[in-house]
PDB file of N, CA and C in Angstrom:
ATOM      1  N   UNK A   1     -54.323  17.883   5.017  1.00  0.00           N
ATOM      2  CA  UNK A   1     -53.975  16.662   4.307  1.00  0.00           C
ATOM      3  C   UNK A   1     -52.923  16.920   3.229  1.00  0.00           C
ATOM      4  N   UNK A   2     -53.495  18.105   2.481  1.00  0.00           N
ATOM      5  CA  UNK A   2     -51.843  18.492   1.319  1.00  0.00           C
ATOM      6  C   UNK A   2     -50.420  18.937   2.098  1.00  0.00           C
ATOM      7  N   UNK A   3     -50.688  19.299   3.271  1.00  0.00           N
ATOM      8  CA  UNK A   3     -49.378  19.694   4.149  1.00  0.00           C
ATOM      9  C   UNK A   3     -48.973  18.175   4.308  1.00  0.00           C
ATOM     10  N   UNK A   4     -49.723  17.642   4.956  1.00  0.00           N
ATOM     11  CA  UNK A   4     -49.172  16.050   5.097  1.00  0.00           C
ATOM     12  C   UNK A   4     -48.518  15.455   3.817  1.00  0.00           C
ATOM     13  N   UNK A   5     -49.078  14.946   2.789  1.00  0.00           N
ATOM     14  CA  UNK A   5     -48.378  14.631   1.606  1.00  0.00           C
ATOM     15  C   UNK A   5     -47.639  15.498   1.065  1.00  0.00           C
ATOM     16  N   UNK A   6     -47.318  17.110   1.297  1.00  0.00           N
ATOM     17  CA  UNK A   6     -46.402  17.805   0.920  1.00  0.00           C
ATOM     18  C   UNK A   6     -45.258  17.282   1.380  1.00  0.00           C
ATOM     19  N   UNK A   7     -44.980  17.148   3.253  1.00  0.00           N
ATOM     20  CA  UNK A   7     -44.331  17.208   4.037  1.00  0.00           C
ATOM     21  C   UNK A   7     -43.445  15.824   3.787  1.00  0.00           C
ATOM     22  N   UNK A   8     -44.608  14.575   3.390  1.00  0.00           N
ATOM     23  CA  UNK A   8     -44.119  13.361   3.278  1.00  0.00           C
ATOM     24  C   UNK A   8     -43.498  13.364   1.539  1.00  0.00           C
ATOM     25  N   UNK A   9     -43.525  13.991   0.758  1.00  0.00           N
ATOM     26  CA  UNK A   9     -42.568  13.897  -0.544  1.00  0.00           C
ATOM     27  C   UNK A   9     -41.568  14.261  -0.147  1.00  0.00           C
ATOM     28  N   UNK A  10     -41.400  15.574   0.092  1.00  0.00           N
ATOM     29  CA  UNK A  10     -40.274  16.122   0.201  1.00  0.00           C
ATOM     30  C   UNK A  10     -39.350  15.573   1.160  1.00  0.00           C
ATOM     31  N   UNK A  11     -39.978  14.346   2.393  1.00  0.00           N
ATOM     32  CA  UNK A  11     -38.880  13.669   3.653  1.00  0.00           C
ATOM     33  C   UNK A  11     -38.337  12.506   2.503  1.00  0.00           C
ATOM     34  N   UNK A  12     -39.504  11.807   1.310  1.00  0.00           N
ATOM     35  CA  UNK A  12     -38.977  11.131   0.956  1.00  0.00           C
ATOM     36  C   UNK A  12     -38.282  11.625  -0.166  1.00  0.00           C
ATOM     37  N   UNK A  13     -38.589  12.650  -0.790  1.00  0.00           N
ATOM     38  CA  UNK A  13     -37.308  13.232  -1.728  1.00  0.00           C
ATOM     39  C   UNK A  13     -35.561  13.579  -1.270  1.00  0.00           C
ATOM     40  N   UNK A  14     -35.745  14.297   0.578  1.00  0.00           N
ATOM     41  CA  UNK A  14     -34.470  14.253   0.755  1.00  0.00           C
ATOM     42  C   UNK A  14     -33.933  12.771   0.787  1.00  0.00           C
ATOM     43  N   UNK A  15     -34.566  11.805   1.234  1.00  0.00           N
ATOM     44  CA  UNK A  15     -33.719  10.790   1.462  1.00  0.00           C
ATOM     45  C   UNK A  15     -33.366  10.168   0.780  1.00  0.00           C
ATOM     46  N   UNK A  16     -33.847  10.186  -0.483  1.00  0.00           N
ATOM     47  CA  UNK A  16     -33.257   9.716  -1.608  1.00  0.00           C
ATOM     48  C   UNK A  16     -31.861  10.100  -2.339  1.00  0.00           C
ATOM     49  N   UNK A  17     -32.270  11.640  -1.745  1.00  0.00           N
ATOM     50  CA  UNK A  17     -30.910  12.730  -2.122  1.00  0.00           C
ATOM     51  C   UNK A  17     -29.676  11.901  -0.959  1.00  0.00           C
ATOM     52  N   UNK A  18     -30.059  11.859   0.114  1.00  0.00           N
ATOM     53  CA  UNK A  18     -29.368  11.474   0.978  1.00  0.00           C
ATOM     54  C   UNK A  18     -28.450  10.009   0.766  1.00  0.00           C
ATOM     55  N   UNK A  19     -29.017   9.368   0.092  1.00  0.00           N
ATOM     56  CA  UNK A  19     -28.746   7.950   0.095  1.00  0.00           C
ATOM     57  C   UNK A  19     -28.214   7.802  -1.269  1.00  0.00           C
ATOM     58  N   UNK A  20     -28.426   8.824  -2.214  1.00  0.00           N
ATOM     59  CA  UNK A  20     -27.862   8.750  -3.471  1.00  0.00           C
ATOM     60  C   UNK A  20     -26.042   9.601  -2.741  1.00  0.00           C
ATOM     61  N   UNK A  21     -26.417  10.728  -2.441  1.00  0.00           N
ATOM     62  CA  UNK A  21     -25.128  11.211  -1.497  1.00  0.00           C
ATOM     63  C   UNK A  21     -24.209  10.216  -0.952  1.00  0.00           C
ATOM     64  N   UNK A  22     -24.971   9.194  -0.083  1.00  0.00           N
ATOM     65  CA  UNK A  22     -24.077   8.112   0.820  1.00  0.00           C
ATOM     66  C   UNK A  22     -23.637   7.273  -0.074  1.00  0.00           C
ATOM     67  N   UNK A  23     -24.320   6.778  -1.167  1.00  0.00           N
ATOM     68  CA  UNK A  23     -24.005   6.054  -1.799  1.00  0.00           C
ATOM     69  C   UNK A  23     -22.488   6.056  -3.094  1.00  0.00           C
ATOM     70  N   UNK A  24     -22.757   7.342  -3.053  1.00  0.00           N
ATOM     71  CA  UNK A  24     -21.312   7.919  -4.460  1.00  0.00           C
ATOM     72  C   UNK A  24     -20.805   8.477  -2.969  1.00  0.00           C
ATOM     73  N   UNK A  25     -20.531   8.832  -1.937  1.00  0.00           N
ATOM     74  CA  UNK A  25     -19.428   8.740  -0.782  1.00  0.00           C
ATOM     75  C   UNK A  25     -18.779   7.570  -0.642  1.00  0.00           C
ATOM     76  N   UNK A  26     -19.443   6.455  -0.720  1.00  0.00           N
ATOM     77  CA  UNK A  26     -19.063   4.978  -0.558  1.00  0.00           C
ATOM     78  C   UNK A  26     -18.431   4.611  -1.778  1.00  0.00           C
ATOM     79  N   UNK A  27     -19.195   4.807  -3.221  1.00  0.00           N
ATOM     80  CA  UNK A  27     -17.988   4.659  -4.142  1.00  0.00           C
ATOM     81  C   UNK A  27     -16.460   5.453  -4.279  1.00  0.00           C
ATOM     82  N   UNK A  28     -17.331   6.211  -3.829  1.00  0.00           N
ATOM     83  CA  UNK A  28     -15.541   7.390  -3.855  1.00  0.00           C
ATOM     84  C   UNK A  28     -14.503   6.609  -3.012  1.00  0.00           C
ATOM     85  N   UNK A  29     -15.101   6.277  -1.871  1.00  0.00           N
ATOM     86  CA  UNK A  29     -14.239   5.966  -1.023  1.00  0.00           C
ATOM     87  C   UNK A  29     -13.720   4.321  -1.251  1.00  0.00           C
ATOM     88  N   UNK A  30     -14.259   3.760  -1.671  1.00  0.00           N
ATOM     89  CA  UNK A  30     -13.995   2.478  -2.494  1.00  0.00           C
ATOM     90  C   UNK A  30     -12.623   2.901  -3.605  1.00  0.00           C
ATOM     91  N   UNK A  31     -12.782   3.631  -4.324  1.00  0.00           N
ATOM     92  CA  UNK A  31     -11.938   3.914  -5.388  1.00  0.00           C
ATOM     93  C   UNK A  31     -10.519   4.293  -5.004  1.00  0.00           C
ATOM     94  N   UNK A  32     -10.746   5.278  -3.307  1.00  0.00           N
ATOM     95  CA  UNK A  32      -9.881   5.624  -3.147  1.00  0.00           C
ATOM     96  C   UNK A  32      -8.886   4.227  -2.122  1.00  0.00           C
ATOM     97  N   UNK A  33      -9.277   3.878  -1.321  1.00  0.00           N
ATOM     98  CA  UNK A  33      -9.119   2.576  -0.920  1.00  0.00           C
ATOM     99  C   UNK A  33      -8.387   1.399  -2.078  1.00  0.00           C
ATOM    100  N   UNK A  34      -9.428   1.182  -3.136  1.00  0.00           N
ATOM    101  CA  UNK A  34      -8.682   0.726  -4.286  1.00  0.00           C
ATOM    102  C   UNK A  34      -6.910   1.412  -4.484  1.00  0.00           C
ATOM    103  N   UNK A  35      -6.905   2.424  -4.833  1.00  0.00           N
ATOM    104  CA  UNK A  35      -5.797   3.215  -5.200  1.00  0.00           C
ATOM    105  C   UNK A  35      -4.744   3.511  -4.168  1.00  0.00           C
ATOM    106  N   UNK A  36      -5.198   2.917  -3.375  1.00  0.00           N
ATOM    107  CA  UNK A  36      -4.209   2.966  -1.837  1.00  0.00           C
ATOM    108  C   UNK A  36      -3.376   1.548  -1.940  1.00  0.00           C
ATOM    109  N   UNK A  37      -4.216   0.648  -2.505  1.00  0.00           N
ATOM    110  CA  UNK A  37      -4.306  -0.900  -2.026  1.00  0.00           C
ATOM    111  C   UNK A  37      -2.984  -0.773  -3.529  1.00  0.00           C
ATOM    112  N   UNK A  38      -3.632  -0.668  -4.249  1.00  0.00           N
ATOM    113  CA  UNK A  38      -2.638  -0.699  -5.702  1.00  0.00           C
ATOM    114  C   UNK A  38      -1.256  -0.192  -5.154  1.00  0.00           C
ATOM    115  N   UNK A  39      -0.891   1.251  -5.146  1.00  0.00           N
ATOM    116  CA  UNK A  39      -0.227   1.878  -4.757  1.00  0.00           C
ATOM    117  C   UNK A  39       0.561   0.793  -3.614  1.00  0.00           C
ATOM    118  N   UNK A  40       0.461   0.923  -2.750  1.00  0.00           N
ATOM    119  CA  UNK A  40       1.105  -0.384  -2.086  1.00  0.00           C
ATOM    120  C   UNK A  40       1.460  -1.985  -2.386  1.00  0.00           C
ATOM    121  N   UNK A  41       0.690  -2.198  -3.091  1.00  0.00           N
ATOM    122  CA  UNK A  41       1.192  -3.568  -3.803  1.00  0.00           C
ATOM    123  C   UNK A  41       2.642  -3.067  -4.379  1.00  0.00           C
ATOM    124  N   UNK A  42       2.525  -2.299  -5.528  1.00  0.00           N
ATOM    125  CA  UNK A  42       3.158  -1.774  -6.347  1.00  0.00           C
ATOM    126  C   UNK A  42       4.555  -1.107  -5.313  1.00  0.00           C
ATOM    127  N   UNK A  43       4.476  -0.612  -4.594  1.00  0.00           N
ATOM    128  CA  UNK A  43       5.650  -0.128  -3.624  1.00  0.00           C
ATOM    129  C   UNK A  43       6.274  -1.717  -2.917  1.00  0.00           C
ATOM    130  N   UNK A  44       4.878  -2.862  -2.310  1.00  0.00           N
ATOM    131  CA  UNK A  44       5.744  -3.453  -2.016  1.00  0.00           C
ATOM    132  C   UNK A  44       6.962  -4.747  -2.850  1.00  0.00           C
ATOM    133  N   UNK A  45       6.169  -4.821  -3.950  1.00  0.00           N
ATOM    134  CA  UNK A  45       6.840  -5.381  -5.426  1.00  0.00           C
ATOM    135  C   UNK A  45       8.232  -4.670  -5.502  1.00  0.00           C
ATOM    136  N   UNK A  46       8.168  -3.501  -5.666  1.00  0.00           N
ATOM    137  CA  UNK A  46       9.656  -2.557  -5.589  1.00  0.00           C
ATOM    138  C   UNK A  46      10.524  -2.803  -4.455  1.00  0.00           C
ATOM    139  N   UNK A  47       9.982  -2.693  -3.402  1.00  0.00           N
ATOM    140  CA  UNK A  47      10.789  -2.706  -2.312  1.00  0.00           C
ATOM    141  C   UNK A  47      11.156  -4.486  -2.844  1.00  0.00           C
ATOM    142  N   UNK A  48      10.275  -5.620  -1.997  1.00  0.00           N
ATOM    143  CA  UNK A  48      10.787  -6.700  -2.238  1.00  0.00           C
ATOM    144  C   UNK A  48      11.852  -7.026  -3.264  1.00  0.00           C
ATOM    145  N   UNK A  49      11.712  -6.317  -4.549  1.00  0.00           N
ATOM    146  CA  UNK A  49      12.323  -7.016  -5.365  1.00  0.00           C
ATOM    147  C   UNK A  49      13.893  -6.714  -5.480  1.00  0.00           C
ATOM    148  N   UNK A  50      13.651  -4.588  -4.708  1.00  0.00           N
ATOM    149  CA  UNK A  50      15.042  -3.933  -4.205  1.00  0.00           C
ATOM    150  C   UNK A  50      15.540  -4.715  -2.987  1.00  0.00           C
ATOM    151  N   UNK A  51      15.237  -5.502  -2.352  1.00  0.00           N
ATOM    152  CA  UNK A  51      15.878  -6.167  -0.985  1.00  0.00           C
ATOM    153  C   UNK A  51      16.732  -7.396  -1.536  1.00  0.00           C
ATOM    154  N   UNK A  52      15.907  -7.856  -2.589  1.00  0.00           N
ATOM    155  CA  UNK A  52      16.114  -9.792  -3.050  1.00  0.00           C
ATOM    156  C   UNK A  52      17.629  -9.484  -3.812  1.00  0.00           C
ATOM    157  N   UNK A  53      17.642  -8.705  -4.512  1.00  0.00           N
ATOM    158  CA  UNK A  53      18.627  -8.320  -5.622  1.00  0.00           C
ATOM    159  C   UNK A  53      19.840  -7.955  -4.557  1.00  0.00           C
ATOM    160  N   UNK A  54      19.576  -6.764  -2.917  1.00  0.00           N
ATOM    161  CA  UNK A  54      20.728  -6.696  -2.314  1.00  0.00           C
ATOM    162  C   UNK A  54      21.335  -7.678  -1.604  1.00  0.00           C
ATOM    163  N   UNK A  55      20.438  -8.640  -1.346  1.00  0.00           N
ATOM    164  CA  UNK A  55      20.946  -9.775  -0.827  1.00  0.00           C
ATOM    165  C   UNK A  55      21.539 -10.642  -1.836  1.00  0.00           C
ATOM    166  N   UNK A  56      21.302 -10.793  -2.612  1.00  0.00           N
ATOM    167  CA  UNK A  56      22.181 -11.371  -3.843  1.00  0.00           C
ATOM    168  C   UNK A  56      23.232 -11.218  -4.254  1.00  0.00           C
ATOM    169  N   UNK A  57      23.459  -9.410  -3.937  1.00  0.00           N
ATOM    170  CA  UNK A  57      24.703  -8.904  -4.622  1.00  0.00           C
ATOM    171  C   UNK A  57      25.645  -9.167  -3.145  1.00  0.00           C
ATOM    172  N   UNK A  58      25.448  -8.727  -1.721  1.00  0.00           N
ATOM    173  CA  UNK A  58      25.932  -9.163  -0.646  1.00  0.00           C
ATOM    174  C   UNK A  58      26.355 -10.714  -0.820  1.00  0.00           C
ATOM    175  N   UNK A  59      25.529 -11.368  -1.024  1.00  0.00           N
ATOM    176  CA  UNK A  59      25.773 -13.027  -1.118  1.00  0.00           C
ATOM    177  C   UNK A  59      27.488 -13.099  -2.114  1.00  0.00           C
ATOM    178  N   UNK A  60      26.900 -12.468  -3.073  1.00  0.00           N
ATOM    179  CA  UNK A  60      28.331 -12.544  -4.489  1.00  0.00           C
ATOM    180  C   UNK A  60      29.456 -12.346  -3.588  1.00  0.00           C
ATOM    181  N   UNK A  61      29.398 -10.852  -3.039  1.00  0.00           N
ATOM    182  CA  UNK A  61      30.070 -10.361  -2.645  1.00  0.00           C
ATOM    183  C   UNK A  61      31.079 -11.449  -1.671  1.00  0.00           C
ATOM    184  N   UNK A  62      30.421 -11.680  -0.691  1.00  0.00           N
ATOM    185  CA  UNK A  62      31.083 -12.435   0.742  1.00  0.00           C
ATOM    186  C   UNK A  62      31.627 -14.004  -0.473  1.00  0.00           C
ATOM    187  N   UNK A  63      30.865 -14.389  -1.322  1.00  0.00           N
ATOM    188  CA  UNK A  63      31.176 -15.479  -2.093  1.00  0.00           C
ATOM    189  C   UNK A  63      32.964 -15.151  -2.642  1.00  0.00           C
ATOM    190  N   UNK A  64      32.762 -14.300  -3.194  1.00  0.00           N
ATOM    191  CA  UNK A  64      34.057 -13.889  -4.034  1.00  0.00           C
ATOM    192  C   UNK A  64      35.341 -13.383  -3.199  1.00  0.00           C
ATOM    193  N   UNK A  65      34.803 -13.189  -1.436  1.00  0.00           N
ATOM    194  CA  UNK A  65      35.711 -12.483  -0.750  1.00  0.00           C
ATOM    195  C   UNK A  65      36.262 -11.479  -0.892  1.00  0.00           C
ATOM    196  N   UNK A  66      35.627  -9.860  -1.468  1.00  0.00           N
ATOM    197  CA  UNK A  66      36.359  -9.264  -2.069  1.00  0.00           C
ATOM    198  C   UNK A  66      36.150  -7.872  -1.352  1.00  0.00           C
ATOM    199  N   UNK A  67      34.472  -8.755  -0.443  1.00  0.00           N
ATOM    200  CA  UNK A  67      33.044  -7.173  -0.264  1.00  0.00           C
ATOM    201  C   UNK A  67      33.750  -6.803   1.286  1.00  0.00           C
ATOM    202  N   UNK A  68      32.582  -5.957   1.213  1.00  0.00           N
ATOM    203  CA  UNK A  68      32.896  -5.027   2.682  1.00  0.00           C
ATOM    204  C   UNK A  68      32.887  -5.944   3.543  1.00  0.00           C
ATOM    205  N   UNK A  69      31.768  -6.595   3.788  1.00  0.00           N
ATOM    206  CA  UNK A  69      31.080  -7.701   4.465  1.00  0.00           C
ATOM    207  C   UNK A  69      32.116  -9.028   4.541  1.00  0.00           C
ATOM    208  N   UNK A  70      32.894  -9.467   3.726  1.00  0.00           N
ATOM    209  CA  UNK A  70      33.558 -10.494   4.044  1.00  0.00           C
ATOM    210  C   UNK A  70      34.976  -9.992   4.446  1.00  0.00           C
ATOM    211  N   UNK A  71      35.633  -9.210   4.106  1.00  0.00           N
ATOM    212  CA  UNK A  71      36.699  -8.521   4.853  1.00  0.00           C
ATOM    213  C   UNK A  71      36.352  -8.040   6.302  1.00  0.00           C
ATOM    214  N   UNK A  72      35.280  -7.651   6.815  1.00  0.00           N
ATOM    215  CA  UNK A  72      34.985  -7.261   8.203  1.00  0.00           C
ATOM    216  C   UNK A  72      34.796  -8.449   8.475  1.00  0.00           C
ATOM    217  N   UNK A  73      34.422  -9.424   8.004  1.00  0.00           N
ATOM    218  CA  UNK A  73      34.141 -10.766   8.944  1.00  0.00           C
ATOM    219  C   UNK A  73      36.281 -11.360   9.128  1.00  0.00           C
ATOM    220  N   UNK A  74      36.100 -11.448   7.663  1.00  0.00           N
ATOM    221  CA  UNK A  74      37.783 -11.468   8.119  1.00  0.00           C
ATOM    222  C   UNK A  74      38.603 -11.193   9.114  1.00  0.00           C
ATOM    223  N   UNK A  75      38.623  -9.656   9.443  1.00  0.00           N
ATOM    224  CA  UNK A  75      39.441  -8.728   9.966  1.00  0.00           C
ATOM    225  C   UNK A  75      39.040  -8.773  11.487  1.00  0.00           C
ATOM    226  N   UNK A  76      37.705  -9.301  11.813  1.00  0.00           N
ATOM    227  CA  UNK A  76      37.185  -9.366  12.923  1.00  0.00           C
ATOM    228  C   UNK A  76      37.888 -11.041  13.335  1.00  0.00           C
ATOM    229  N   UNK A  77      37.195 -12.099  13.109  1.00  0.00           N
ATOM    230  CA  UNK A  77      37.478 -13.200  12.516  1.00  0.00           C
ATOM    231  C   UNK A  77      39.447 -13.494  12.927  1.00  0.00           C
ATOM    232  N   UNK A  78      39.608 -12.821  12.093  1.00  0.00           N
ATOM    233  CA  UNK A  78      41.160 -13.488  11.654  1.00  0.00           C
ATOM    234  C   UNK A  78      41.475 -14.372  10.972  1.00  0.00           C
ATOM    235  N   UNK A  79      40.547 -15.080  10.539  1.00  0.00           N
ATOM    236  CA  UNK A  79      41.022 -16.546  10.119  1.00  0.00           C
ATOM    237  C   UNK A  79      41.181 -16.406   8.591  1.00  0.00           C
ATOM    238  N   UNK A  80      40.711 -15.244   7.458  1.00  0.00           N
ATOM    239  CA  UNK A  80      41.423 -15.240   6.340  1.00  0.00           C
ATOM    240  C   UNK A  80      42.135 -14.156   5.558  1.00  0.00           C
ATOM    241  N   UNK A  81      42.826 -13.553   6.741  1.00  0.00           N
ATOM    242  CA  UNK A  81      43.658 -12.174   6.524  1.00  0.00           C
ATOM    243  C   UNK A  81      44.778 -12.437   5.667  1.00  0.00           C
TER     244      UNK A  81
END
């Protein structure tokens, strides 16, 4: 009978260990997930905001007729050589 209730603490002591284990695995991995998710927001904020600005300056550019982009349309084009 003490082997029995020995046997049965200690299954329920590991599993506690076990589930305290799974449990800070799952936060870890939460945190790290978090920090992935950030990290990418944050890259795609940069990127987006590096794309919006080149299209803007392209836009000026072909506006003013001066850029790469509106002289190749030109030169291809013909019509304001």
């Amino acid at each position: 009978m003490k082997l029995a209730l020995s046997l049965a603490n200690t299954g329920a002591s590991l599993y506690c260990v076990y589930n305290t284990d799974r449990l800070s695995y799952i936060q870890d991995r939460v945190e790290v997930y978090r920090l992935l998710f950030f990290v990418a927001a944050r890259v795609a904020t940069w990127h987006k905001a590096r794309t919006s600005v080149r299209a803007c300056n392209g836009m000026a550019t072909q506006v003013a007729g001066w850029g790469r982009r509106s002289k190749a349309v030109s030169i291809v084009g013909g019509a304001h050589s």
